[in-house]
PDB file of N, CA and C in Angstrom:
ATOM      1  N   UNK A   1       0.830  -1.190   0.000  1.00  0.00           N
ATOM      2  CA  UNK A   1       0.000   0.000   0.000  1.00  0.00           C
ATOM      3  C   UNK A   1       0.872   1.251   0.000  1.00  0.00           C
ATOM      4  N   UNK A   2       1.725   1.405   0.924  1.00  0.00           N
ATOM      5  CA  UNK A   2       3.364   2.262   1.295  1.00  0.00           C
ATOM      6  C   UNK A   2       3.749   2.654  -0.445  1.00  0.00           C
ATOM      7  N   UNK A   3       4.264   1.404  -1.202  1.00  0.00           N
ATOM      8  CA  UNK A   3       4.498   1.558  -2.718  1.00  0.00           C
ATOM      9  C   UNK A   3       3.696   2.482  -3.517  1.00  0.00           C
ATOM     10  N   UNK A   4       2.814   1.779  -3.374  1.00  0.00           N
ATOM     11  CA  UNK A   4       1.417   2.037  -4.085  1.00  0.00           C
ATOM     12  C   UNK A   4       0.657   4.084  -3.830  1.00  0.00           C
ATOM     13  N   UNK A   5       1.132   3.947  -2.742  1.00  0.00           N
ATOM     14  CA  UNK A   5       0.633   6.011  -2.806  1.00  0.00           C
ATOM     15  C   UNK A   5       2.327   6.451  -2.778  1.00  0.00           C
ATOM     16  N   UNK A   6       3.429   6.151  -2.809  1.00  0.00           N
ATOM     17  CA  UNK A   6       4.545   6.511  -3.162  1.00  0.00           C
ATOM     18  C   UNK A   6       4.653   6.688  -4.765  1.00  0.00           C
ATOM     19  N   UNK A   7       4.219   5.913  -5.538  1.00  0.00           N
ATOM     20  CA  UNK A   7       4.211   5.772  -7.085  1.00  0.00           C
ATOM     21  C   UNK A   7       3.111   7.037  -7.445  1.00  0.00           C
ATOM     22  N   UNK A   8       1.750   7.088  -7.031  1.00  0.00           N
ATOM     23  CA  UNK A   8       0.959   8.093  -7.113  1.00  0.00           C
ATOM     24  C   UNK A   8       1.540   9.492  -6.714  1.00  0.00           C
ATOM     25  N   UNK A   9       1.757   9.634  -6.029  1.00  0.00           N
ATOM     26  CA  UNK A   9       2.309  11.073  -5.458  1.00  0.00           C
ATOM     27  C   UNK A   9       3.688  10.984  -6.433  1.00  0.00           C
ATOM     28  N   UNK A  10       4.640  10.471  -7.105  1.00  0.00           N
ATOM     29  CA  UNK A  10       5.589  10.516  -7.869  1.00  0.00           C
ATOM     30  C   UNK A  10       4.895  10.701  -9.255  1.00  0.00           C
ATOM     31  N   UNK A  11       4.111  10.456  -9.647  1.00  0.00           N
ATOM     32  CA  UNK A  11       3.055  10.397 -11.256  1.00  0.00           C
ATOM     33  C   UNK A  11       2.688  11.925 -10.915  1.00  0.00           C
ATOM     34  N   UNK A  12       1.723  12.406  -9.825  1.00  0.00           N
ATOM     35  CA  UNK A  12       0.926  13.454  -9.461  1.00  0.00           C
ATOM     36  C   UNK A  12       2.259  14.725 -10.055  1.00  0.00           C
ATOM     37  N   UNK A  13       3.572  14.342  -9.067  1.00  0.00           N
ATOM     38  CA  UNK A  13       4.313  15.751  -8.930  1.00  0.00           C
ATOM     39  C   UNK A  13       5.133  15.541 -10.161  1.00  0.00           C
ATOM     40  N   UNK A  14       5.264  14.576 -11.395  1.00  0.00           N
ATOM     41  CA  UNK A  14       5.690  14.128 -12.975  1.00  0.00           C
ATOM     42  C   UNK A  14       4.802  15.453 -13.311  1.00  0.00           C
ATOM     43  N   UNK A  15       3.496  14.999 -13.106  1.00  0.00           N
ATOM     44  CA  UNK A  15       2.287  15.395 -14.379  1.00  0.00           C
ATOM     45  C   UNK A  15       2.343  17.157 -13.651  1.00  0.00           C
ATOM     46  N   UNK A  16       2.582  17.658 -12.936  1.00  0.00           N
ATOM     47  CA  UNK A  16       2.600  18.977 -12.471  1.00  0.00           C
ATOM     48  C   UNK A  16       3.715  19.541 -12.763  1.00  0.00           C
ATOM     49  N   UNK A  17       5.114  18.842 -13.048  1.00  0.00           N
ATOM     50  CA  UNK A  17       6.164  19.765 -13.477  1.00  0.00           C
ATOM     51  C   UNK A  17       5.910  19.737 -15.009  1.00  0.00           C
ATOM     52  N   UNK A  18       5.380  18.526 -15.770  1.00  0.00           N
ATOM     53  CA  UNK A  18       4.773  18.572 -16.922  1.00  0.00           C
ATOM     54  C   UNK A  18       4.350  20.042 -17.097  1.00  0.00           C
ATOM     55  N   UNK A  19       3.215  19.878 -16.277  1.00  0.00           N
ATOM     56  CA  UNK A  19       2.200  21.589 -16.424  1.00  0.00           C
ATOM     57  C   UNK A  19       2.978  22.707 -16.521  1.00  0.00           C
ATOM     58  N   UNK A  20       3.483  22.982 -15.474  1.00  0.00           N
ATOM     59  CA  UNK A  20       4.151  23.778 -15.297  1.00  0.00           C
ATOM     60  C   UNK A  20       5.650  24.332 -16.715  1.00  0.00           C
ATOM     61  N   UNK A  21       6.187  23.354 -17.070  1.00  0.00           N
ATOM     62  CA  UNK A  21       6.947  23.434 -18.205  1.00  0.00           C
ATOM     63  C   UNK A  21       6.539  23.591 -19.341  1.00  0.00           C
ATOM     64  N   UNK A  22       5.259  23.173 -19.577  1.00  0.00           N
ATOM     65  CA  UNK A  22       4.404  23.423 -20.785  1.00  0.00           C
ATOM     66  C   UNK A  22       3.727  24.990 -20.041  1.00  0.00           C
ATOM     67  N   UNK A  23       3.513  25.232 -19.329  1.00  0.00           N
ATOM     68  CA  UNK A  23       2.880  27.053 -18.828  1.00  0.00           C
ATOM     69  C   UNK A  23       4.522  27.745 -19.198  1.00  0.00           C
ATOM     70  N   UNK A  24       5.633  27.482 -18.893  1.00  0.00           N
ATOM     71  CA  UNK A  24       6.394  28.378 -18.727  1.00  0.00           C
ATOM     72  C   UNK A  24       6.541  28.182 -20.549  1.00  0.00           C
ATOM     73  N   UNK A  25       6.851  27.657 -21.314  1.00  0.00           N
ATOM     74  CA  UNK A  25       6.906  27.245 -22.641  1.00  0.00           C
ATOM     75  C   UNK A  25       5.919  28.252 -23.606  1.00  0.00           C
ATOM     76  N   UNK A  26       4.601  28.175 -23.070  1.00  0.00           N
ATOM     77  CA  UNK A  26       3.724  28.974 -23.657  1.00  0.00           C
ATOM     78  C   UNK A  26       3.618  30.324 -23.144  1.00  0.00           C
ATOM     79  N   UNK A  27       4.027  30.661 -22.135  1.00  0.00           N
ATOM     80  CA  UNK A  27       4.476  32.326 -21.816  1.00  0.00           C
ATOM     81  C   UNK A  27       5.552  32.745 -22.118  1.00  0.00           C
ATOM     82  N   UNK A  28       6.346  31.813 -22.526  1.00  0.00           N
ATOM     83  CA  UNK A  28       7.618  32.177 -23.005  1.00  0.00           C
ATOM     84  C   UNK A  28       7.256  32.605 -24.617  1.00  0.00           C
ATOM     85  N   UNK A  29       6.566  31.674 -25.447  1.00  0.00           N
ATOM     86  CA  UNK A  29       5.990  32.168 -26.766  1.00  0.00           C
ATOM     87  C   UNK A  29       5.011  33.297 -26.848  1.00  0.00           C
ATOM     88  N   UNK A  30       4.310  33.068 -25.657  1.00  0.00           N
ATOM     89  CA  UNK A  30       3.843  34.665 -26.302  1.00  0.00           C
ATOM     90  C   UNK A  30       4.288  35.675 -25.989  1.00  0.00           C
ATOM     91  N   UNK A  31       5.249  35.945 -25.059  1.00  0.00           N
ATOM     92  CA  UNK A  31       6.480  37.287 -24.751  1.00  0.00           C
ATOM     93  C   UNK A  31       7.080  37.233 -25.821  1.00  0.00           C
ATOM     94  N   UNK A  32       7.784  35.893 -26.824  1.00  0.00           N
ATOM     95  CA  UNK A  32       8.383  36.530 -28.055  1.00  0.00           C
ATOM     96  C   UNK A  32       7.448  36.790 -28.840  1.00  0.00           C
ATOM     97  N   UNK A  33       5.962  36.540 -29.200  1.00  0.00           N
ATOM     98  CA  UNK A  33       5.048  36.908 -30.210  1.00  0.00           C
ATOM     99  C   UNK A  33       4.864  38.201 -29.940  1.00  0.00           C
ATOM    100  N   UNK A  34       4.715  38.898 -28.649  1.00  0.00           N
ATOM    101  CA  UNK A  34       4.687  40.542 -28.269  1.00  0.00           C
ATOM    102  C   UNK A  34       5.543  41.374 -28.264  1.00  0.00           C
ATOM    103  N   UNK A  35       6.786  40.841 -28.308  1.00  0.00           N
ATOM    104  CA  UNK A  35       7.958  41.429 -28.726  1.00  0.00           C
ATOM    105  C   UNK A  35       8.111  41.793 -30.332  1.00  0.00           C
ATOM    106  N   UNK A  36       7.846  40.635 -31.273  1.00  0.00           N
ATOM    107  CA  UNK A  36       8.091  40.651 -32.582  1.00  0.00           C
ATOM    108  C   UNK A  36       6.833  41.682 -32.741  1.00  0.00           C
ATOM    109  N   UNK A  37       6.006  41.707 -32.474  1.00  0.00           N
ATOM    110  CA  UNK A  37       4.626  42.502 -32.796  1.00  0.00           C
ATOM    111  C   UNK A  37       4.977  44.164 -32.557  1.00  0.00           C
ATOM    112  N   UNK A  38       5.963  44.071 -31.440  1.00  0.00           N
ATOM    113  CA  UNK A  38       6.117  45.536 -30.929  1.00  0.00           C
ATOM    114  C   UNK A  38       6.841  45.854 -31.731  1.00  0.00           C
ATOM    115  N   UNK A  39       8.122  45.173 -32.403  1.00  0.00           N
ATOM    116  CA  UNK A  39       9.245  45.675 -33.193  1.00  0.00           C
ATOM    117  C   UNK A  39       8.409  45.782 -34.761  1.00  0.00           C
ATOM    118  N   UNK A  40       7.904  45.019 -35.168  1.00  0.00           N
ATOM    119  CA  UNK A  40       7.306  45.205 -36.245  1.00  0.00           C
ATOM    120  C   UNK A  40       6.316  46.649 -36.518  1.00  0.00           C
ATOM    121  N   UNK A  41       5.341  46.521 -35.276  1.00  0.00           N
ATOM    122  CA  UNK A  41       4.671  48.049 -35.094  1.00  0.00           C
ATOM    123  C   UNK A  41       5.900  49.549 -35.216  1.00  0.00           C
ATOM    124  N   UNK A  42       6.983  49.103 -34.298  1.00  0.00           N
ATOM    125  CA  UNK A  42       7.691  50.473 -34.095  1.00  0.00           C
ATOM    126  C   UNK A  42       8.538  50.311 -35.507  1.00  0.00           C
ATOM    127  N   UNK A  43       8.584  49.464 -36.715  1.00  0.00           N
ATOM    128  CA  UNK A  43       8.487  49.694 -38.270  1.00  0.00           C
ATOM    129  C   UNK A  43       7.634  50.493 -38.672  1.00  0.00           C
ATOM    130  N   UNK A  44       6.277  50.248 -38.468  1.00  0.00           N
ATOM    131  CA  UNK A  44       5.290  50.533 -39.358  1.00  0.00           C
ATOM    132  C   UNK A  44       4.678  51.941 -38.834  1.00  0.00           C
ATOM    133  N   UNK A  45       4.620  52.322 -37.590  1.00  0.00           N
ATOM    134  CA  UNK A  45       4.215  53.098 -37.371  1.00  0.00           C
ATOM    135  C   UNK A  45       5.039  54.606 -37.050  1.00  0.00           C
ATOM    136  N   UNK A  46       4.331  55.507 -37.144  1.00  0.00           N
ATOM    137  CA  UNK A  46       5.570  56.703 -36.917  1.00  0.00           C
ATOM    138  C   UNK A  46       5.376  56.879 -35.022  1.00  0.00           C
ATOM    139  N   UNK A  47       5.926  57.686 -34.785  1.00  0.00           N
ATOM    140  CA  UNK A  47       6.695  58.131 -32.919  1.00  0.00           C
ATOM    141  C   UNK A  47       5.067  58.009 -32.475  1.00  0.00           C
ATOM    142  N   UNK A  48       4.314  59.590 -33.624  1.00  0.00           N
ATOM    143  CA  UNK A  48       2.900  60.153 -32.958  1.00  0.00           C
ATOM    144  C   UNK A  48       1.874  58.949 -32.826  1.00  0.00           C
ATOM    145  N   UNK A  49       1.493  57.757 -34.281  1.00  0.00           N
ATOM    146  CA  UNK A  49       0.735  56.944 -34.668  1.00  0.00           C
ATOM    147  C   UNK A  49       0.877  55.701 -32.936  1.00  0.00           C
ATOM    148  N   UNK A  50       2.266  55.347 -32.945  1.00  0.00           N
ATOM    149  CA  UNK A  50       2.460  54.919 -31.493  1.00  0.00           C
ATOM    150  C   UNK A  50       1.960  55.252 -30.651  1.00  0.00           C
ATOM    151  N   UNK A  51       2.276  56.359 -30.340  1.00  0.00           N
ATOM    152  CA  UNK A  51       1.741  56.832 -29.312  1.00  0.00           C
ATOM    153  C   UNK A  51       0.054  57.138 -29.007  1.00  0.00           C
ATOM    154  N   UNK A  52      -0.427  57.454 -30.054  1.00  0.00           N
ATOM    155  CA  UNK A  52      -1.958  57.494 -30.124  1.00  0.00           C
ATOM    156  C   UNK A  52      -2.267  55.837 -29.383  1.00  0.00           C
ATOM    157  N   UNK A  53      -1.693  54.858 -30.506  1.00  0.00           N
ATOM    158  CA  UNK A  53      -2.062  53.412 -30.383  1.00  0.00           C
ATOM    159  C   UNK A  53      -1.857  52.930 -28.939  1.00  0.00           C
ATOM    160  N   UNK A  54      -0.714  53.741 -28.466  1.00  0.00           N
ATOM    161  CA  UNK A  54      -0.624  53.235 -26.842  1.00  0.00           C
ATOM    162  C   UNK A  54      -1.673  53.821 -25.807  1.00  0.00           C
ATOM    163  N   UNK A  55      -2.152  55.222 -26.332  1.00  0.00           N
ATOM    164  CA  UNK A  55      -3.233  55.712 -25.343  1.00  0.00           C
ATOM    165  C   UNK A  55      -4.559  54.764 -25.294  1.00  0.00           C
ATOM    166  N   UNK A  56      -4.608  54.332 -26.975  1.00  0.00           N
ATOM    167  CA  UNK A  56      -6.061  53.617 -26.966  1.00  0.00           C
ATOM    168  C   UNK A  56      -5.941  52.344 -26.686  1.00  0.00           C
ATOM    169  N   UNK A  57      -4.393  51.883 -26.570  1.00  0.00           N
ATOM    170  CA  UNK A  57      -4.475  50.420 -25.682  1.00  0.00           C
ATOM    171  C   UNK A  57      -4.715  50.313 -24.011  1.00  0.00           C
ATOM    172  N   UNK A  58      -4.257  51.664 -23.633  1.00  0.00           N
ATOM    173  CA  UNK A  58      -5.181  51.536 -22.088  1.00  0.00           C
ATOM    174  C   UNK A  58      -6.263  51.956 -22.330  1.00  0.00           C
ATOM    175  N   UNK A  59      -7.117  52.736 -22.950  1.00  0.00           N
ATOM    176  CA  UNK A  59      -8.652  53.040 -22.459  1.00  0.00           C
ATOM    177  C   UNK A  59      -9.386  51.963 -23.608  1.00  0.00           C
ATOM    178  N   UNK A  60      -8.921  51.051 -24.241  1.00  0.00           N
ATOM    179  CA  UNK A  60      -9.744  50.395 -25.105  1.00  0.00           C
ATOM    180  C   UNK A  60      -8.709  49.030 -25.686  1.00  0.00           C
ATOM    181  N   UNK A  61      -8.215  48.165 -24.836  1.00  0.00           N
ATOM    182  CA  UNK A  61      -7.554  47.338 -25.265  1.00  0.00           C
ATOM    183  C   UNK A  61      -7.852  46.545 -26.599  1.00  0.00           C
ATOM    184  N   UNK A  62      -9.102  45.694 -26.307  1.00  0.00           N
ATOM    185  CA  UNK A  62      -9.574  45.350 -27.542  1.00  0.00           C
ATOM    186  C   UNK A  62      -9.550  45.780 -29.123  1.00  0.00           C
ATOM    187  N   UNK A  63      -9.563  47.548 -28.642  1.00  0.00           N
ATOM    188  CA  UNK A  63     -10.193  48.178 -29.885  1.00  0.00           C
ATOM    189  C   UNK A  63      -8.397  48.296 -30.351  1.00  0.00           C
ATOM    190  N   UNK A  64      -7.220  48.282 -29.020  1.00  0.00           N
ATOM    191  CA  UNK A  64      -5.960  48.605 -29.966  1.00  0.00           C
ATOM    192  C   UNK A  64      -5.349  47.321 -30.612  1.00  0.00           C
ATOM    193  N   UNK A  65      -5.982  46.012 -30.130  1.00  0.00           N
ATOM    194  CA  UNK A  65      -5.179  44.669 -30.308  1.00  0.00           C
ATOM    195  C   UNK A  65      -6.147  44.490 -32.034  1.00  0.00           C
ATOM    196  N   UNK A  66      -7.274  45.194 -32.014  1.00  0.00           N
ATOM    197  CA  UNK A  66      -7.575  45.050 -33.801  1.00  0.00           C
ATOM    198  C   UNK A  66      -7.093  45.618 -34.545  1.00  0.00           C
ATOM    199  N   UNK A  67      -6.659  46.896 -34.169  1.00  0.00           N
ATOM    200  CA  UNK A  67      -5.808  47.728 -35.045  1.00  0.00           C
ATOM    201  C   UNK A  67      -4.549  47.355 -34.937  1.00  0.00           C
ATOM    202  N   UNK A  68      -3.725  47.058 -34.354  1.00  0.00           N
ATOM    203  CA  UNK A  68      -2.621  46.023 -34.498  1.00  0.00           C
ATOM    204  C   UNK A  68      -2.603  44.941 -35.561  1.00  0.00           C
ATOM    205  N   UNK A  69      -3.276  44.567 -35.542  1.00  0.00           N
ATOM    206  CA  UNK A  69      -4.066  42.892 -35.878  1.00  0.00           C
ATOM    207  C   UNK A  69      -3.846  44.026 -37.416  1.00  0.00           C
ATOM    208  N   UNK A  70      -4.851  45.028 -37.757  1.00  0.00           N
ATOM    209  CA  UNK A  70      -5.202  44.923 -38.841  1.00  0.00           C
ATOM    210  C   UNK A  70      -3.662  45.888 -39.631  1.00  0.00           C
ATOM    211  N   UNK A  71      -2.942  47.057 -38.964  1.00  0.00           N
ATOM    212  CA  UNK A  71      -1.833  47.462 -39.049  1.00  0.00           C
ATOM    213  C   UNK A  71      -1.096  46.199 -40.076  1.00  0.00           C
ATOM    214  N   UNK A  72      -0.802  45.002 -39.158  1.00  0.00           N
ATOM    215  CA  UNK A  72       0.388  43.708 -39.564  1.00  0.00           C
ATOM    216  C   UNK A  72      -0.040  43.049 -40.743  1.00  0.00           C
ATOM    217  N   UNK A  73      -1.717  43.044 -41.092  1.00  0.00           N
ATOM    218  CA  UNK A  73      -2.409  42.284 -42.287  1.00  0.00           C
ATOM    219  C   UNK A  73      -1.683  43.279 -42.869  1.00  0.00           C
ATOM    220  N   UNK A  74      -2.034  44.602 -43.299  1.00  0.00           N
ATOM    221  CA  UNK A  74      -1.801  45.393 -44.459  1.00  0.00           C
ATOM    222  C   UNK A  74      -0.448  45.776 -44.779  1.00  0.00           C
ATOM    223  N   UNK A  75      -0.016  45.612 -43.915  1.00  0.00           N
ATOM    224  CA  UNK A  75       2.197  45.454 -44.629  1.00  0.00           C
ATOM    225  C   UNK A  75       2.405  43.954 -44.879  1.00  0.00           C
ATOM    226  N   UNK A  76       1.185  42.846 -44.062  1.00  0.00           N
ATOM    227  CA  UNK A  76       1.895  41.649 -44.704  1.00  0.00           C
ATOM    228  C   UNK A  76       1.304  41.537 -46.500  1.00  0.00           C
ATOM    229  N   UNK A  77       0.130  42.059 -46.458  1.00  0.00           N
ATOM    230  CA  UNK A  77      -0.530  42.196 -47.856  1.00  0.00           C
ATOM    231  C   UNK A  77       0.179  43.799 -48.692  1.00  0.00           C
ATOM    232  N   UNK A  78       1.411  44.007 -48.272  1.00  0.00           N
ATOM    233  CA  UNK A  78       2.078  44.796 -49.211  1.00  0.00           C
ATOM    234  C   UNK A  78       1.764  46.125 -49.148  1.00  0.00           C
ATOM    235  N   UNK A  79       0.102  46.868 -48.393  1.00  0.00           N
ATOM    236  CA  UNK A  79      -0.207  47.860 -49.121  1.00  0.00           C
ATOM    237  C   UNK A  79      -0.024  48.768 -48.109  1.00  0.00           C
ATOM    238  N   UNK A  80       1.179  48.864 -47.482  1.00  0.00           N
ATOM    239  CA  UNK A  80       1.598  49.852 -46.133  1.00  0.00           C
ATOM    240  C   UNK A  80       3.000  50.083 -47.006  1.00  0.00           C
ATOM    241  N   UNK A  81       2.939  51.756 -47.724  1.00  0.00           N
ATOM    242  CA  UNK A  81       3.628  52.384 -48.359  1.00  0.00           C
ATOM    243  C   UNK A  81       4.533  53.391 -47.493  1.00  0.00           C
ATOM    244  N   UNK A  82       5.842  53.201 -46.638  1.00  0.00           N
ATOM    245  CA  UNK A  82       6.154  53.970 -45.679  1.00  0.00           C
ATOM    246  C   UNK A  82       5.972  53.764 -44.205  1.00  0.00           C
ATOM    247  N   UNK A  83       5.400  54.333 -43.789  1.00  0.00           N
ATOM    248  CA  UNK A  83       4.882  54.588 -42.163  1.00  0.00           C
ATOM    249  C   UNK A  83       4.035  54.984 -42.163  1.00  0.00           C
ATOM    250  N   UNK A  84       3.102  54.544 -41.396  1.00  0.00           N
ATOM    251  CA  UNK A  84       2.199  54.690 -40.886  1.00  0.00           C
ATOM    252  C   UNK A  84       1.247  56.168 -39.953  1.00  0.00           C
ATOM    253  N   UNK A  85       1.106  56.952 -40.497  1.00  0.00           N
ATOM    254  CA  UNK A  85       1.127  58.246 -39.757  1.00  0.00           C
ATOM    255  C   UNK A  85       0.038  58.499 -38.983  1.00  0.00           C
ATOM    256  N   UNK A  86       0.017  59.265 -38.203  1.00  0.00           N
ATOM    257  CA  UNK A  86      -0.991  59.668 -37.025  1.00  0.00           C
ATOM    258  C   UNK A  86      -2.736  59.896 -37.860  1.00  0.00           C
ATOM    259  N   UNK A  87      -2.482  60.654 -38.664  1.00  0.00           N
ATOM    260  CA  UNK A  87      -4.099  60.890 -39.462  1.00  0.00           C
ATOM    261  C   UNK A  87      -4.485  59.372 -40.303  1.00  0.00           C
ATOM    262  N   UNK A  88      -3.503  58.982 -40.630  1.00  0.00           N
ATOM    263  CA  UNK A  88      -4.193  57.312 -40.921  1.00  0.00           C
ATOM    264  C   UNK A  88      -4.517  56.384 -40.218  1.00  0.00           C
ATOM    265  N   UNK A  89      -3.503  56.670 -39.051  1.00  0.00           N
ATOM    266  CA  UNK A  89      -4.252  55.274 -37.662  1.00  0.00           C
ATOM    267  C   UNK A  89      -5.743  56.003 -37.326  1.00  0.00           C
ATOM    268  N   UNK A  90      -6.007  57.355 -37.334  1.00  0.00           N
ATOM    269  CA  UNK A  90      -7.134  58.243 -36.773  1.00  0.00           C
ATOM    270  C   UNK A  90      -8.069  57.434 -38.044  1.00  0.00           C
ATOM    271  N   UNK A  91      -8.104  57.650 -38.757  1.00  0.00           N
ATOM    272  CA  UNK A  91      -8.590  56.886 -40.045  1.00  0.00           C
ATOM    273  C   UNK A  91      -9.391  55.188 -39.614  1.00  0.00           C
ATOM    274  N   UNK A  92      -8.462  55.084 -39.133  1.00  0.00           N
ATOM    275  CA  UNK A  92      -8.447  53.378 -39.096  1.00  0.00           C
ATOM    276  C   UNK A  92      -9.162  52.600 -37.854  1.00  0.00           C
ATOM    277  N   UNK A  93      -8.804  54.084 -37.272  1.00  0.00           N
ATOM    278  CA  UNK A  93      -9.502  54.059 -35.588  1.00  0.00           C
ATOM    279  C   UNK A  93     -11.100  54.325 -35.879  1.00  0.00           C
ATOM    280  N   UNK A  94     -11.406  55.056 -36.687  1.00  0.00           N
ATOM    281  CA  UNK A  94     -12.866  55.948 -36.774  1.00  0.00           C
ATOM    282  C   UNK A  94     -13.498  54.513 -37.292  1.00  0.00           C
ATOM    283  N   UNK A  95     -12.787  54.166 -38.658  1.00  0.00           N
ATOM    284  CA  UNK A  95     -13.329  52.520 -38.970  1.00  0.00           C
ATOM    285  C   UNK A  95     -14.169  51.565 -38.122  1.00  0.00           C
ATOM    286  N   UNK A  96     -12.567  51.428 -37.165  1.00  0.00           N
ATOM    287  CA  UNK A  96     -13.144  50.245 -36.229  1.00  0.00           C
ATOM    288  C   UNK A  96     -14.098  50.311 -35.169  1.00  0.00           C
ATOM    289  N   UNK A  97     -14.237  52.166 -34.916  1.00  0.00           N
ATOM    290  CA  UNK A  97     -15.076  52.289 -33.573  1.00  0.00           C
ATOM    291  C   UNK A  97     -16.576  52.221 -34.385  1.00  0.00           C
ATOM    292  N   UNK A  98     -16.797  53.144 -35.740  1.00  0.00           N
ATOM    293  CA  UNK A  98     -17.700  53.073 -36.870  1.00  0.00           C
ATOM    294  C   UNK A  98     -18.188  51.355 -36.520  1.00  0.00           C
ATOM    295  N   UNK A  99     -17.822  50.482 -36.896  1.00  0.00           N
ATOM    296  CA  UNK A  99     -17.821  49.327 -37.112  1.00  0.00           C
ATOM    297  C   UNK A  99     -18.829  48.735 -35.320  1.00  0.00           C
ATOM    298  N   UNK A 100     -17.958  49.264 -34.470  1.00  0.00           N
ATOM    299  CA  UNK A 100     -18.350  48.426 -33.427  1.00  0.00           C
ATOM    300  C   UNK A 100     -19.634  48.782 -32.848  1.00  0.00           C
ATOM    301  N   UNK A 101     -20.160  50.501 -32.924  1.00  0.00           N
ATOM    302  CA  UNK A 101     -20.955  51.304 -33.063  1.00  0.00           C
ATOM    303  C   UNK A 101     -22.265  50.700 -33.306  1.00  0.00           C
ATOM    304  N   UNK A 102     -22.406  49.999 -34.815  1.00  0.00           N
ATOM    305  CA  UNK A 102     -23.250  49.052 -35.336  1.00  0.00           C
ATOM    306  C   UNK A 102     -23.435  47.956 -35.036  1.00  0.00           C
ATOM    307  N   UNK A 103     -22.728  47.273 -34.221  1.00  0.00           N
ATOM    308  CA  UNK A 103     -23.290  45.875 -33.891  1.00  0.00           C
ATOM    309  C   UNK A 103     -23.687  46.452 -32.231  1.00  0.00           C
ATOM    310  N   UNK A 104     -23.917  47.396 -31.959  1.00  0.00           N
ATOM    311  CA  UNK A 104     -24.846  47.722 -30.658  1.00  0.00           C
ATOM    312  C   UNK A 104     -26.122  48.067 -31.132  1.00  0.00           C
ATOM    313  N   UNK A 105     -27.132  47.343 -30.653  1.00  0.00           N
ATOM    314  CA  UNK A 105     -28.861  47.437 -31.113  1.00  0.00           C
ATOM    315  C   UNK A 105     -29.619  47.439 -29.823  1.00  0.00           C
ATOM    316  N   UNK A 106     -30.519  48.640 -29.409  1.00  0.00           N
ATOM    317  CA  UNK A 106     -30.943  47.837 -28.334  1.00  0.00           C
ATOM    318  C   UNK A 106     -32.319  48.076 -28.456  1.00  0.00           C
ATOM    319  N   UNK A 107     -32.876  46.985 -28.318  1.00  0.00           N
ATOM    320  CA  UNK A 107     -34.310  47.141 -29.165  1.00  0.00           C
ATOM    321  C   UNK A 107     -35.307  46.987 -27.630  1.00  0.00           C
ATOM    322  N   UNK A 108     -36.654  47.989 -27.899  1.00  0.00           N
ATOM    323  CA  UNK A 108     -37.467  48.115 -26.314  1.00  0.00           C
ATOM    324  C   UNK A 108     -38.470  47.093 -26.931  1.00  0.00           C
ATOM    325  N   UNK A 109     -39.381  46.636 -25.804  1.00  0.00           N
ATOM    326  CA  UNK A 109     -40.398  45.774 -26.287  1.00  0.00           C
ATOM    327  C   UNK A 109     -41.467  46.386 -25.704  1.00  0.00           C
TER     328      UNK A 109
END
């Protein structure tokens, strides 16, 4: 019996450093996916466009991780000519808030 919960408690604290190495593994990938994302942004974007993008990542995270998102589509699809300037992220921003604007309905009965 002595054996028998000695082998269990040896499997239990296996399968938890398991976890744990696979958690540190996958936070380790996405610190380099946020890194490459940041260096790629501070390409594409100019000092001001940054900086806008960083104000609207604290008061609207969501709304800055789409414009990110959509920033990286359009230089990976070629059509980001230069940098990125402050009146075009404003542009891009009006889009996405435009956009989110409309899927709010609130209907009375």
């Amino acid at each position: 019996m002595d054996e028998e919960s000695e082998y269990i408690k040896k499997k239990k604290l296996e399968e938890l450093q398991r976890r744990m190495e696979s958690s540190e593994a996958e936070e380790e990938a996405e610190e380099q996916y946020e890194q490459q994302k940041e260096n790629l942004l501070r390409q594409l974007l100019t000092p001001d466009a940054r900086e806008r993008l960083g104000r609207v990542k604290l008061a609207r995270p969501e709304v800055a991780e789409g414009i990110e998102q959509q920033v990286i589509m359009l230089a990976q699809r070629g059509m980001v000519k230069g940098k990125i300037d402050d009146e075009t992220l404003k542009k891009l921003l009006r889009k996405v808030t435009e956009r989110s604007k409309k899927d709010f309905t609130i209907r009375r009965r």
